[in-house]
PDB file of N, CA and C in Angstrom:
ATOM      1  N   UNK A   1      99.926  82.071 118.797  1.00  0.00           N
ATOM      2  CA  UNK A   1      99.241  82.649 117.656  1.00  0.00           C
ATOM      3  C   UNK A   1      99.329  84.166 117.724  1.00  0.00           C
ATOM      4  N   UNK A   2      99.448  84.802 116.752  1.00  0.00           N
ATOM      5  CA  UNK A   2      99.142  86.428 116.548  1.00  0.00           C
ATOM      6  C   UNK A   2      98.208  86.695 116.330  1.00  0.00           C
ATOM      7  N   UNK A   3      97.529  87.103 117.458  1.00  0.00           N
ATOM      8  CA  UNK A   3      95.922  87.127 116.973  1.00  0.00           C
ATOM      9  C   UNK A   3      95.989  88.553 116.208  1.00  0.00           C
ATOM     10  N   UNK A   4      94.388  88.981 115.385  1.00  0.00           N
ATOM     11  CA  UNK A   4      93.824  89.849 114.959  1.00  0.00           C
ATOM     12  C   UNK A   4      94.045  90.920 115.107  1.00  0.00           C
ATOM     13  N   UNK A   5      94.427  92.254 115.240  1.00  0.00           N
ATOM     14  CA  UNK A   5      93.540  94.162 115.365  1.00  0.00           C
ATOM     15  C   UNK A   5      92.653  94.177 114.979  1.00  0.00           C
ATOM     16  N   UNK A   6      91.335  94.100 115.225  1.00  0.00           N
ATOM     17  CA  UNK A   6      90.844  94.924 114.830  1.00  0.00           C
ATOM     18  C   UNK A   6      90.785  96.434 114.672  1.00  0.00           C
ATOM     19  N   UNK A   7      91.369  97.091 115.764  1.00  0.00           N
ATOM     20  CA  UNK A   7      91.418  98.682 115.171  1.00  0.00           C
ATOM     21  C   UNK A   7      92.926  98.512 114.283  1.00  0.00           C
ATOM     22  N   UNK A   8      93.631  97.814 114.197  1.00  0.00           N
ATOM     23  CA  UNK A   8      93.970  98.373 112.829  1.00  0.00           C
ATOM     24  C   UNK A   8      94.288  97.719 111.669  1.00  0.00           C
ATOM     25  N   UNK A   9      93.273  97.231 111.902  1.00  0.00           N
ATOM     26  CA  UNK A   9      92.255  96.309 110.318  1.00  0.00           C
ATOM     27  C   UNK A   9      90.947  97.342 110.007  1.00  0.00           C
ATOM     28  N   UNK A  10      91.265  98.404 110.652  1.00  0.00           N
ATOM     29  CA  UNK A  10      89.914  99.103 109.704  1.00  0.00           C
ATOM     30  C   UNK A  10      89.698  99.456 108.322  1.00  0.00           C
ATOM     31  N   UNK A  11      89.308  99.467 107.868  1.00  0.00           N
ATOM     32  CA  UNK A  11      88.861  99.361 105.969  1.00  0.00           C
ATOM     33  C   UNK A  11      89.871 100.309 105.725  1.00  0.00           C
ATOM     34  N   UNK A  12      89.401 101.807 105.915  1.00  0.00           N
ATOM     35  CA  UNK A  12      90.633 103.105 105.867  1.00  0.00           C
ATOM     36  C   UNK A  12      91.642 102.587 105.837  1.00  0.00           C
ATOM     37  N   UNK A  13      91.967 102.302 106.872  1.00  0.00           N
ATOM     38  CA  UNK A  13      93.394 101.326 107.355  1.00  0.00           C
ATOM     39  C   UNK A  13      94.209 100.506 106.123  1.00  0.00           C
ATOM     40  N   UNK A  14      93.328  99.569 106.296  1.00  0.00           N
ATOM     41  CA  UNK A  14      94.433  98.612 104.687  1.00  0.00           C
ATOM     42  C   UNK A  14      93.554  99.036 103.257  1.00  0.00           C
ATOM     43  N   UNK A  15      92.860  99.232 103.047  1.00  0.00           N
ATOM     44  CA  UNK A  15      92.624 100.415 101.828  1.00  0.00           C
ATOM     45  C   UNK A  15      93.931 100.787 101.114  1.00  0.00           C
ATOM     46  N   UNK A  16      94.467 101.894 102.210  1.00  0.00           N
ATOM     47  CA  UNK A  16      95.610 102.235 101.302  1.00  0.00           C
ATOM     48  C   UNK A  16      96.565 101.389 101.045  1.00  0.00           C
ATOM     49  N   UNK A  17      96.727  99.882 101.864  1.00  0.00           N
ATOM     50  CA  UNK A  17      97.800  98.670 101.528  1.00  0.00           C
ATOM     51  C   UNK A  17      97.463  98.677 100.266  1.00  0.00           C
ATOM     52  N   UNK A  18      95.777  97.917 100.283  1.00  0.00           N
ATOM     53  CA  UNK A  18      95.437  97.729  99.011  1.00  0.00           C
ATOM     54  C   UNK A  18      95.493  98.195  97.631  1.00  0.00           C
ATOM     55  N   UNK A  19      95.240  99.146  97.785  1.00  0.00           N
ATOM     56  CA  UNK A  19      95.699 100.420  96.828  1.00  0.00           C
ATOM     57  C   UNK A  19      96.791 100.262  96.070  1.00  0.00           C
ATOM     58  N   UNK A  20      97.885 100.009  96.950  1.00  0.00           N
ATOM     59  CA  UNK A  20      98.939 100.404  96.488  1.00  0.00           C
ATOM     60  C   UNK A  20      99.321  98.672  96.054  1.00  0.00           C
ATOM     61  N   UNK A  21      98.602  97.683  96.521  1.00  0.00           N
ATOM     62  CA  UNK A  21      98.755  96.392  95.630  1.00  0.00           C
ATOM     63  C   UNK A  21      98.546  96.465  94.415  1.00  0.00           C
ATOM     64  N   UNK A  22      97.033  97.346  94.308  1.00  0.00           N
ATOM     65  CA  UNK A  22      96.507  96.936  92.953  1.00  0.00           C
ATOM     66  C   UNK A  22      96.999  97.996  92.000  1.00  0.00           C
ATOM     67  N   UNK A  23      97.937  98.524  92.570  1.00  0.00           N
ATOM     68  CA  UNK A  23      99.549  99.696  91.467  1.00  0.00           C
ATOM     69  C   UNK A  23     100.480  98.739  91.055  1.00  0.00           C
ATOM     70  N   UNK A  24     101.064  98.248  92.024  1.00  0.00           N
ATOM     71  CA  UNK A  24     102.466  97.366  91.917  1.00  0.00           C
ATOM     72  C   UNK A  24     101.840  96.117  90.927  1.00  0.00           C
ATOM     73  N   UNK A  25     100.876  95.467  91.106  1.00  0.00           N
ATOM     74  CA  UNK A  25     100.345  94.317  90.717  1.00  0.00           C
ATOM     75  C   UNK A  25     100.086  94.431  88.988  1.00  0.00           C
ATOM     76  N   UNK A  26      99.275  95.458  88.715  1.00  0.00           N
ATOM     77  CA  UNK A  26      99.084  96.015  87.183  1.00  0.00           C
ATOM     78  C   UNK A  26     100.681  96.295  86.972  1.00  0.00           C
ATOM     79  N   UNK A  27     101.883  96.863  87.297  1.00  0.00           N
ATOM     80  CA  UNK A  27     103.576  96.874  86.818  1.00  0.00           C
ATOM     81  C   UNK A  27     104.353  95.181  86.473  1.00  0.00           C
ATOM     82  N   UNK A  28     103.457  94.251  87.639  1.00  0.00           N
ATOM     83  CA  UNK A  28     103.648  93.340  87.752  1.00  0.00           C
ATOM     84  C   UNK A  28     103.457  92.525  86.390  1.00  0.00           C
ATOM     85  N   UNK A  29     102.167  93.070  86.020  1.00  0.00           N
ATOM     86  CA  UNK A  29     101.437  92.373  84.898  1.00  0.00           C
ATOM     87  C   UNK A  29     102.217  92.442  83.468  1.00  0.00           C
ATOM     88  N   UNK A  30     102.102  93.994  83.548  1.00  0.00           N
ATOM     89  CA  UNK A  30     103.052  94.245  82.716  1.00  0.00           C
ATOM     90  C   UNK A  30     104.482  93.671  82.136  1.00  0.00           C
ATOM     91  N   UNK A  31     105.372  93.988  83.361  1.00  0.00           N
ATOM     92  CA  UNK A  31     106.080  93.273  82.886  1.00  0.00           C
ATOM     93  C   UNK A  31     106.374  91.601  82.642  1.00  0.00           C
ATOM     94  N   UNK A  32     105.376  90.608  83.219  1.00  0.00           N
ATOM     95  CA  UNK A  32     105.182  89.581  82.642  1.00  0.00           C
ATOM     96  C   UNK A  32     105.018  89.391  80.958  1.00  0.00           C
ATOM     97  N   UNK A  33     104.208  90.525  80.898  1.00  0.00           N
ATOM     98  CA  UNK A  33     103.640  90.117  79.807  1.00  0.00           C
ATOM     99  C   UNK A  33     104.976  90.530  78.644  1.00  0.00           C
ATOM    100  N   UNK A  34     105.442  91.476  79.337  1.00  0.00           N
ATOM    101  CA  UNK A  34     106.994  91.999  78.391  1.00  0.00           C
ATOM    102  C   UNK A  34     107.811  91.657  78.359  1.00  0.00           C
ATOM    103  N   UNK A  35     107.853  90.242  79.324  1.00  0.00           N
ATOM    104  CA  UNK A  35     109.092  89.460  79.759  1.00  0.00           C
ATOM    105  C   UNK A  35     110.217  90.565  80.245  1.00  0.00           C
ATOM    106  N   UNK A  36     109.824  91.277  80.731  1.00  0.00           N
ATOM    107  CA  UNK A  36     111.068  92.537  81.913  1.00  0.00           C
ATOM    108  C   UNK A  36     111.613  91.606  82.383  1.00  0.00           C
ATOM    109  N   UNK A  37     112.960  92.351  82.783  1.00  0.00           N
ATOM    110  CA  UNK A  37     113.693  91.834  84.532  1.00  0.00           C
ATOM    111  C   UNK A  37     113.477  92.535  85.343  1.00  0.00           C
ATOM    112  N   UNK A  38     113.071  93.199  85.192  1.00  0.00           N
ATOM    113  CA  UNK A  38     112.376  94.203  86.549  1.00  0.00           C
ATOM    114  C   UNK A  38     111.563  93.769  87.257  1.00  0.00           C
ATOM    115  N   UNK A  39     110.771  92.446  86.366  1.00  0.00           N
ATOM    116  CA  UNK A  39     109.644  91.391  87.363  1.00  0.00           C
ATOM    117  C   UNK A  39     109.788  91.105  89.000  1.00  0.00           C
ATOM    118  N   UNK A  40     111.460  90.939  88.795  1.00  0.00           N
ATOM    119  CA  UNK A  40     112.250  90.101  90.371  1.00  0.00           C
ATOM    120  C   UNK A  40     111.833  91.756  91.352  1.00  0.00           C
ATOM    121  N   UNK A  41     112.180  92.446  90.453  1.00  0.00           N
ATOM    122  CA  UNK A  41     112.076  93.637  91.960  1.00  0.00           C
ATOM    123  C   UNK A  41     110.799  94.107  92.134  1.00  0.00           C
ATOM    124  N   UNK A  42     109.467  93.719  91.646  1.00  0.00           N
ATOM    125  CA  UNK A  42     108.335  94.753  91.487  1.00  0.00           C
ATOM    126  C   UNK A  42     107.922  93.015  92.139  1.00  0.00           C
ATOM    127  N   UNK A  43     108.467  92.026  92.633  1.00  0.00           N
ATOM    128  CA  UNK A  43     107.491  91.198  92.861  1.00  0.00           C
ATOM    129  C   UNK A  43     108.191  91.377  94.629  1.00  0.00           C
ATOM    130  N   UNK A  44     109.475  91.611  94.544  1.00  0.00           N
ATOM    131  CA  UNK A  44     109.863  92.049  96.221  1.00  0.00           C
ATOM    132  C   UNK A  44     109.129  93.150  96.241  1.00  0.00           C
ATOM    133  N   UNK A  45     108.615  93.995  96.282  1.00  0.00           N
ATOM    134  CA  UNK A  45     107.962  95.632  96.722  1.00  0.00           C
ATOM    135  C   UNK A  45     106.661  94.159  96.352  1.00  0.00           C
ATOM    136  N   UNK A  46     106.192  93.776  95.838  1.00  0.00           N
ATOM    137  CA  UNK A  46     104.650  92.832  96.285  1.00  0.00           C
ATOM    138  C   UNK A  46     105.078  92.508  97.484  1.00  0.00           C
ATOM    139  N   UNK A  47     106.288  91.619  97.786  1.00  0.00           N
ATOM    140  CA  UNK A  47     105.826  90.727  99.023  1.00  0.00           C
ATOM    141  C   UNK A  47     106.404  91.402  99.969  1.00  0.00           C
ATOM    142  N   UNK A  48     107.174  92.123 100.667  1.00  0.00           N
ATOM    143  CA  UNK A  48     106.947  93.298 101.445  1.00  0.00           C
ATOM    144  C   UNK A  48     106.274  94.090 101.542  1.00  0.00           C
ATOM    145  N   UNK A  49     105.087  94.362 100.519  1.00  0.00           N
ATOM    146  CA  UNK A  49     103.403  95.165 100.928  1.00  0.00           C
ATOM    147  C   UNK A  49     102.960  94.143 101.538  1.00  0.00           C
ATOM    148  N   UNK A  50     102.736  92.522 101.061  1.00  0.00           N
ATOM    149  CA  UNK A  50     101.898  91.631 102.118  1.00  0.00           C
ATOM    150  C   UNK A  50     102.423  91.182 103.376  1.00  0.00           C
ATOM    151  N   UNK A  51     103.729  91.516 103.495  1.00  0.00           N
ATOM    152  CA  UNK A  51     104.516  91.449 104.892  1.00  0.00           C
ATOM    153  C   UNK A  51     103.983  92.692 105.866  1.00  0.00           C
ATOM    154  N   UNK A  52     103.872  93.818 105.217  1.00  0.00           N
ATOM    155  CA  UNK A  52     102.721  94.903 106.031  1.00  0.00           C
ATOM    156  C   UNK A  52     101.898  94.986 106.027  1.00  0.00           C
ATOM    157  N   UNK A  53     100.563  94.306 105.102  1.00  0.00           N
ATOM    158  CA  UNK A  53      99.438  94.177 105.730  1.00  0.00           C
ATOM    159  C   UNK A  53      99.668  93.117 107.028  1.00  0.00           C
ATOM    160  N   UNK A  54     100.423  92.006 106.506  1.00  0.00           N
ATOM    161  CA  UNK A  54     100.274  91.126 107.900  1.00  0.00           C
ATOM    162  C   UNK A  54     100.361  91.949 108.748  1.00  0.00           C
ATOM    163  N   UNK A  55     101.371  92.714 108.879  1.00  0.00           N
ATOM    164  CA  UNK A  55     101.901  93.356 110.158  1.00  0.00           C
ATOM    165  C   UNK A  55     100.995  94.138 110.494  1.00  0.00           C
ATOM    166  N   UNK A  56     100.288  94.876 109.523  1.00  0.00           N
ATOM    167  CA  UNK A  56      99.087  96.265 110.008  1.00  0.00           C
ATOM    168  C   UNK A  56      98.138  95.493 111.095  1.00  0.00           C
ATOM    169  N   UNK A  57      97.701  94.241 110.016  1.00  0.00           N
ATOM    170  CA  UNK A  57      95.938  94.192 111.092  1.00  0.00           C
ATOM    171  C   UNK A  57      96.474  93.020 111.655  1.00  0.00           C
ATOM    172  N   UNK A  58      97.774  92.571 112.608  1.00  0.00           N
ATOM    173  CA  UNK A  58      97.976  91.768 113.434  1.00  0.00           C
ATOM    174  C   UNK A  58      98.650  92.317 114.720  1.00  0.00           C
ATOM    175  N   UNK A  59      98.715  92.075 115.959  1.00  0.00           N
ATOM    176  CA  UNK A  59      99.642  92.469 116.886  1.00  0.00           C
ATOM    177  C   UNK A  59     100.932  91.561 116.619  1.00  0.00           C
ATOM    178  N   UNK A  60     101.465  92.170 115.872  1.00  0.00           N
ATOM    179  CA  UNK A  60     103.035  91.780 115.746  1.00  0.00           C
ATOM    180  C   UNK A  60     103.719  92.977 115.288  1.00  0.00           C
ATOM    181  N   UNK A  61     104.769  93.153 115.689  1.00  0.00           N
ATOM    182  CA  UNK A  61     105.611  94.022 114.813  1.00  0.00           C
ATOM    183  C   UNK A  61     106.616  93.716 114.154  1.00  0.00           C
ATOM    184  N   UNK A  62     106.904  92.375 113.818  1.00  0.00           N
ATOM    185  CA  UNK A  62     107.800  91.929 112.883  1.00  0.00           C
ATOM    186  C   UNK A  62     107.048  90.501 112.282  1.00  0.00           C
ATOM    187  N   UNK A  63     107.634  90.308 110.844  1.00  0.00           N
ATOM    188  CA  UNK A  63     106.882  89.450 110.142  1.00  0.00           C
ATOM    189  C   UNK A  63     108.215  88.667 109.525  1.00  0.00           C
ATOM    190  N   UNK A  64     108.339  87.276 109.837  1.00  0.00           N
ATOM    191  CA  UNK A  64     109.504  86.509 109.662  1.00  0.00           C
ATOM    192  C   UNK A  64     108.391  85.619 109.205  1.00  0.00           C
ATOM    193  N   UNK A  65     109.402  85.032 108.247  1.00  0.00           N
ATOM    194  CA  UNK A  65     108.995  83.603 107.618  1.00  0.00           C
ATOM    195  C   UNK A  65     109.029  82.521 108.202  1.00  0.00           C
ATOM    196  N   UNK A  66     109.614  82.220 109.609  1.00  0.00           N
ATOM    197  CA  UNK A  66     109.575  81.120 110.005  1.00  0.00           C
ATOM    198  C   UNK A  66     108.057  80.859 111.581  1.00  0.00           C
ATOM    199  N   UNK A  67     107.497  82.016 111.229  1.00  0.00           N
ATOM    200  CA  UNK A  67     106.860  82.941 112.130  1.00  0.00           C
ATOM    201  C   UNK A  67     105.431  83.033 111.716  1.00  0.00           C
ATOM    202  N   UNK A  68     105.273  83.058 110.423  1.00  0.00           N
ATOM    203  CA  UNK A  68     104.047  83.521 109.162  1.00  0.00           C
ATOM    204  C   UNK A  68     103.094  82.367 109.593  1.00  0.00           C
ATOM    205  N   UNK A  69     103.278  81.604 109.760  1.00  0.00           N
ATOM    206  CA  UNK A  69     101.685  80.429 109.797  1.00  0.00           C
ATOM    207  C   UNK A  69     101.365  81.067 111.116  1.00  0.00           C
ATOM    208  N   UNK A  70     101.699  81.615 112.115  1.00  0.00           N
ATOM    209  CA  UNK A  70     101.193  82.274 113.317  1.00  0.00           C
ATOM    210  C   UNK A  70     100.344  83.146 113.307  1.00  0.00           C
ATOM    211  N   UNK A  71     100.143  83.948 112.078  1.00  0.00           N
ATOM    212  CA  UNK A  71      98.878  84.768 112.118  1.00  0.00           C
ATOM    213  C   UNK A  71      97.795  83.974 111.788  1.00  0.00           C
ATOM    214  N   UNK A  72      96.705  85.181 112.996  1.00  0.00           N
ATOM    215  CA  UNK A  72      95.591  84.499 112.086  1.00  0.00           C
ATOM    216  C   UNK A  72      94.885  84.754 111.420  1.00  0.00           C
ATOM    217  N   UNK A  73      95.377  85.426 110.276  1.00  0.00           N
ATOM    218  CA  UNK A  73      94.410  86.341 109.418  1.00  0.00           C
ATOM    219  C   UNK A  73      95.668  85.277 108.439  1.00  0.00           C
ATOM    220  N   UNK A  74      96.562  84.485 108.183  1.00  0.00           N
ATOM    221  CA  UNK A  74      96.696  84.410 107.279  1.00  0.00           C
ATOM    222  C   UNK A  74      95.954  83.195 106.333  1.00  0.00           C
ATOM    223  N   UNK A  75      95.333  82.940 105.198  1.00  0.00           N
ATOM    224  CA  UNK A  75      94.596  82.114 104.761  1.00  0.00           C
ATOM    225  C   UNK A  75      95.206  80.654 105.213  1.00  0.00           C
ATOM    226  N   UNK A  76      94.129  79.677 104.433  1.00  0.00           N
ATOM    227  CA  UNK A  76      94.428  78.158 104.674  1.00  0.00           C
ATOM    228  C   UNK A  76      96.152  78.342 103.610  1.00  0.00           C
ATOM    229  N   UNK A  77      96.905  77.085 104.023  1.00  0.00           N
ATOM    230  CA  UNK A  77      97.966  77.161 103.202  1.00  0.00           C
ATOM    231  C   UNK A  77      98.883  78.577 102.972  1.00  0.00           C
ATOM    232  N   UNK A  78      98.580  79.493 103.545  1.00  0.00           N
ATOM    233  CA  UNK A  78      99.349  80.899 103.432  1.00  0.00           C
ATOM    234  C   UNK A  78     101.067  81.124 103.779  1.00  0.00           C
ATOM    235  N   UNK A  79     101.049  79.741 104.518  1.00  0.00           N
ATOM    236  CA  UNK A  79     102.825  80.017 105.195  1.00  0.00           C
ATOM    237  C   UNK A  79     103.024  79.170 103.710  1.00  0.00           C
ATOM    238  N   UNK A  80     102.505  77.874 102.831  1.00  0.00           N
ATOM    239  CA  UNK A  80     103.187  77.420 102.070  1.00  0.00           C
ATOM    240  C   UNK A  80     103.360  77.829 101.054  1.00  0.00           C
ATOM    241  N   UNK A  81     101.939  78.790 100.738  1.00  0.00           N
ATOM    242  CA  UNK A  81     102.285  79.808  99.416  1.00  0.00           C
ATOM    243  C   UNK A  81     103.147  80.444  99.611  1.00  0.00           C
ATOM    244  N   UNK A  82     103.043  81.176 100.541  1.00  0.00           N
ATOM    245  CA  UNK A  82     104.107  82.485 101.115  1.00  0.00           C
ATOM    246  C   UNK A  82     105.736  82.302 100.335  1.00  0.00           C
ATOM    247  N   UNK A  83     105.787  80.538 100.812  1.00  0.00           N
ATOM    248  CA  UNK A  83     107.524  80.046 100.917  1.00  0.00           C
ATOM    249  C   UNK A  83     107.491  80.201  99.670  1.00  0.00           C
ATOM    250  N   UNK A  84     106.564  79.420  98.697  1.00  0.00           N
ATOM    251  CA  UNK A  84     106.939  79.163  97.042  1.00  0.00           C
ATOM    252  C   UNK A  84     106.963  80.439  96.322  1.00  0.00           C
ATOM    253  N   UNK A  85     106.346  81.820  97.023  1.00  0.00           N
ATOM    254  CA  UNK A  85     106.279  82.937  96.165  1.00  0.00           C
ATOM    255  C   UNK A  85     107.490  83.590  96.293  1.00  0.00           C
ATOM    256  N   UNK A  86     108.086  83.513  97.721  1.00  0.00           N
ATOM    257  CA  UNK A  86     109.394  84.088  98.096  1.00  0.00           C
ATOM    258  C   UNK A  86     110.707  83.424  97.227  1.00  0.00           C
ATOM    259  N   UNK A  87     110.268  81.656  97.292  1.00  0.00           N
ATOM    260  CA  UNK A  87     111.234  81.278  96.489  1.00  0.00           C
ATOM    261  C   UNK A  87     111.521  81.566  94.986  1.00  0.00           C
ATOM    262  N   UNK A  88     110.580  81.732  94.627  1.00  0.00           N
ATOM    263  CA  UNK A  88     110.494  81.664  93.030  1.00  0.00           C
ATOM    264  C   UNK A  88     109.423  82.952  92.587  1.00  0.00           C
ATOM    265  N   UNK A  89     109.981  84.415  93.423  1.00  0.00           N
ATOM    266  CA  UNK A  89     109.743  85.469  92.732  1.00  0.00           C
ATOM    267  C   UNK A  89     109.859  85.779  90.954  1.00  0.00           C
ATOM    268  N   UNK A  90     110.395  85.464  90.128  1.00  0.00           N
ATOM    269  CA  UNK A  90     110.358  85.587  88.961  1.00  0.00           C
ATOM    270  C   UNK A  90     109.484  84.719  87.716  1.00  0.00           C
ATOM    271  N   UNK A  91     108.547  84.013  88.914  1.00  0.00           N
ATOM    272  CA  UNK A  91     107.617  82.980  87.864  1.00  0.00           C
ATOM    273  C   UNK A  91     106.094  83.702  87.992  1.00  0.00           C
ATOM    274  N   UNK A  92     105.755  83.304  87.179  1.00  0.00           N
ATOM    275  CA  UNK A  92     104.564  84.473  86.515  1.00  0.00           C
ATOM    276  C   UNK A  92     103.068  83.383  87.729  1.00  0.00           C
ATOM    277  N   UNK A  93     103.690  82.111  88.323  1.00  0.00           N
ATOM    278  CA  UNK A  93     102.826  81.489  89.090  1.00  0.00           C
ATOM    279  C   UNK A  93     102.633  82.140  90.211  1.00  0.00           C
ATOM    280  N   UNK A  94     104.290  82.972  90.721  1.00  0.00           N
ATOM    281  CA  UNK A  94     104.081  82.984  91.867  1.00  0.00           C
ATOM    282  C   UNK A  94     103.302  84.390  91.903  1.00  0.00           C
ATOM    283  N   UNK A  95     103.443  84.768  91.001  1.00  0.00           N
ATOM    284  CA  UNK A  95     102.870  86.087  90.989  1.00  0.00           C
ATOM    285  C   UNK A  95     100.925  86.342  91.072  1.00  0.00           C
ATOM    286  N   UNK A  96     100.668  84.909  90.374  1.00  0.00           N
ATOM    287  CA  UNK A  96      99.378  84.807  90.304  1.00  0.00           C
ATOM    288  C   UNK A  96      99.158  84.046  92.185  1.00  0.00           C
ATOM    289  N   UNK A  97      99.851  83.277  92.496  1.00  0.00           N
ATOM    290  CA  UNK A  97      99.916  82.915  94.020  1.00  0.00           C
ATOM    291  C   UNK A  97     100.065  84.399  95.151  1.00  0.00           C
ATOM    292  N   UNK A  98     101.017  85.502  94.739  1.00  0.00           N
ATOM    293  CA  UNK A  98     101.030  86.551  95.405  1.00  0.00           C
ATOM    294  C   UNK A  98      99.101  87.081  95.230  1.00  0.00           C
ATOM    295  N   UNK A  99      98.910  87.437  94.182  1.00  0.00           N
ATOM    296  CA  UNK A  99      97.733  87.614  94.101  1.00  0.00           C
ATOM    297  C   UNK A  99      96.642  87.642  94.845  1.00  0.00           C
ATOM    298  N   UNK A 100      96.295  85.929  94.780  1.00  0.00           N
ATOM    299  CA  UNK A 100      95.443  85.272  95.733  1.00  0.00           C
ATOM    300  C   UNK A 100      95.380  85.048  96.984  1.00  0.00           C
ATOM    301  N   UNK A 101      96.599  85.363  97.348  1.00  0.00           N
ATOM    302  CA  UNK A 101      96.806  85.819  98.599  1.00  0.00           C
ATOM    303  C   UNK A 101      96.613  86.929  99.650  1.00  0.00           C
ATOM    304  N   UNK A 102      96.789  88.172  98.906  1.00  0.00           N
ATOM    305  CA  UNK A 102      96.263  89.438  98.670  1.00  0.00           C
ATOM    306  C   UNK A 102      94.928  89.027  99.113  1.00  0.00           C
ATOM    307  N   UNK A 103      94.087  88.986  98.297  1.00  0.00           N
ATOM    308  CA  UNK A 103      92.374  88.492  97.613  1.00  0.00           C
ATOM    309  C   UNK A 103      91.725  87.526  99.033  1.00  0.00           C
ATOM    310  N   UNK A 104      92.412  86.755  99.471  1.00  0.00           N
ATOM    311  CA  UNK A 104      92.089  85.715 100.324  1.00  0.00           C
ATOM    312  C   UNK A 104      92.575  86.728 101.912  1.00  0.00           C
ATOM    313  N   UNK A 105      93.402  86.996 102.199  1.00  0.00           N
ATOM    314  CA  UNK A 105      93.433  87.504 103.297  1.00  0.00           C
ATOM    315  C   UNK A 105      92.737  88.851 103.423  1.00  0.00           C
ATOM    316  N   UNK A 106      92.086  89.672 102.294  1.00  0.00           N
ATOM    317  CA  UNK A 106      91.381  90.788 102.060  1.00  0.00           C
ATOM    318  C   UNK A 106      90.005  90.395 102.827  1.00  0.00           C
ATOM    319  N   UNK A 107      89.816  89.148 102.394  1.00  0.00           N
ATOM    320  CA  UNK A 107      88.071  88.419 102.648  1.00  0.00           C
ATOM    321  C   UNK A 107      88.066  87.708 104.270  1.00  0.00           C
ATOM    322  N   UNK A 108      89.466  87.417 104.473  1.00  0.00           N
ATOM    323  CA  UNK A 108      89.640  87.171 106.177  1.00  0.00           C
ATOM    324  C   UNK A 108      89.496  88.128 106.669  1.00  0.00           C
ATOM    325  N   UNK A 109      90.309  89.162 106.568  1.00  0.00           N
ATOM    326  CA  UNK A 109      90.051  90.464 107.518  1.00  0.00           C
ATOM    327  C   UNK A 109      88.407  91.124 107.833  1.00  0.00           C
ATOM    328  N   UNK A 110      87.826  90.945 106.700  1.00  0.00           N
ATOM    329  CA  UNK A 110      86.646  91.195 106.903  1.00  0.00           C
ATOM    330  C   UNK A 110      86.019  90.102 107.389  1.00  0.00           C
ATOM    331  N   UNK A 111      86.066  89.000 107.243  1.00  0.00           N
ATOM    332  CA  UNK A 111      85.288  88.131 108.570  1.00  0.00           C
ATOM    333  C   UNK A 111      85.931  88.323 109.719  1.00  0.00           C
ATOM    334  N   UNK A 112      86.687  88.840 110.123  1.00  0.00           N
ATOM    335  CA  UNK A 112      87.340  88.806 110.975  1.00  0.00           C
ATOM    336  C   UNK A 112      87.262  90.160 111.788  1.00  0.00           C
ATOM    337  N   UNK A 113      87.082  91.342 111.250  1.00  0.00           N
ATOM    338  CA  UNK A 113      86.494  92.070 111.925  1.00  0.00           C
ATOM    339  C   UNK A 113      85.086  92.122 111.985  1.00  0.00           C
ATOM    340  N   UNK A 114      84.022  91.405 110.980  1.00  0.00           N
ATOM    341  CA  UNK A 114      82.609  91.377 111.906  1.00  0.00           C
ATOM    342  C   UNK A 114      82.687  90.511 112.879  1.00  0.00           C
ATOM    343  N   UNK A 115      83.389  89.368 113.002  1.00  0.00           N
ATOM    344  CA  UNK A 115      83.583  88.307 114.160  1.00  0.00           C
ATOM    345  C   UNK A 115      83.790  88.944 115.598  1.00  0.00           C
ATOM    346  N   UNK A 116      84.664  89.837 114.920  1.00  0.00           N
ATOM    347  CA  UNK A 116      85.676  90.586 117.045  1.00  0.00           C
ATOM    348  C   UNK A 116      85.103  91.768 116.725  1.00  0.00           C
ATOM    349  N   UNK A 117      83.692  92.285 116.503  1.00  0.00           N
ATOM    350  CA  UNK A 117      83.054  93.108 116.721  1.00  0.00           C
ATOM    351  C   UNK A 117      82.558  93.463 118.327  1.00  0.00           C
TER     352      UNK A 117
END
């Protein structure tokens, strides 16, 4: 298992991940809603931000897909979302699946650092 950081899962810390989700994510929206092709590349820059939060608040320094159910900050079902969002970047599901994923491992980290307090 890859366990936890807490020091660098501090709020400061993925804040600015976050941040910069909830930028890419509103471009994201957008172009759903505009039917873009630009969707496919603004949803890779999504899932390489959640490939570095994994990486921030875990002791790992590399984040492989065959590797991903090993954290443990990642939610219930997170390696199977993970696969269907990677596979099928251009569906407006996976995008709502990138999302919740985001959202769900946001709410782990914080149990997770009052836990390994």
């Amino acid at each position: 298992m890859i366990r936890f950081n807490t020091i660098n899962a501090q709020k400061e810390k993925i804040d600015v991940i976050l941040n910069e989700w909830n930028e890419i994510k509103s471009c994201i929206q957008v172009s759903f809603n505009q039917r873009n092709k630009e969707v496919y590349k603004e949803m890779q820059d999504g899932i390489s931000l959640y490939q570095k939060l994994l990486r921030q608040v875990s002791e790992a320094s590399n984040c492989q897909d065959q590797i991903l159910e090993d954290f443990e900050v990642l939610p219930l079902n997170g390696n199977d979302r993970y696969q269907f969002i990677t596979n099928n970047p251009s569906l407006y599901v996976a995008f709502r699946q990138l999302d919740e994923l985001f959202e769900e491992t946001k709410k782990k980290i914080a149990r997770l650092r009052i836990t390994n307090q």
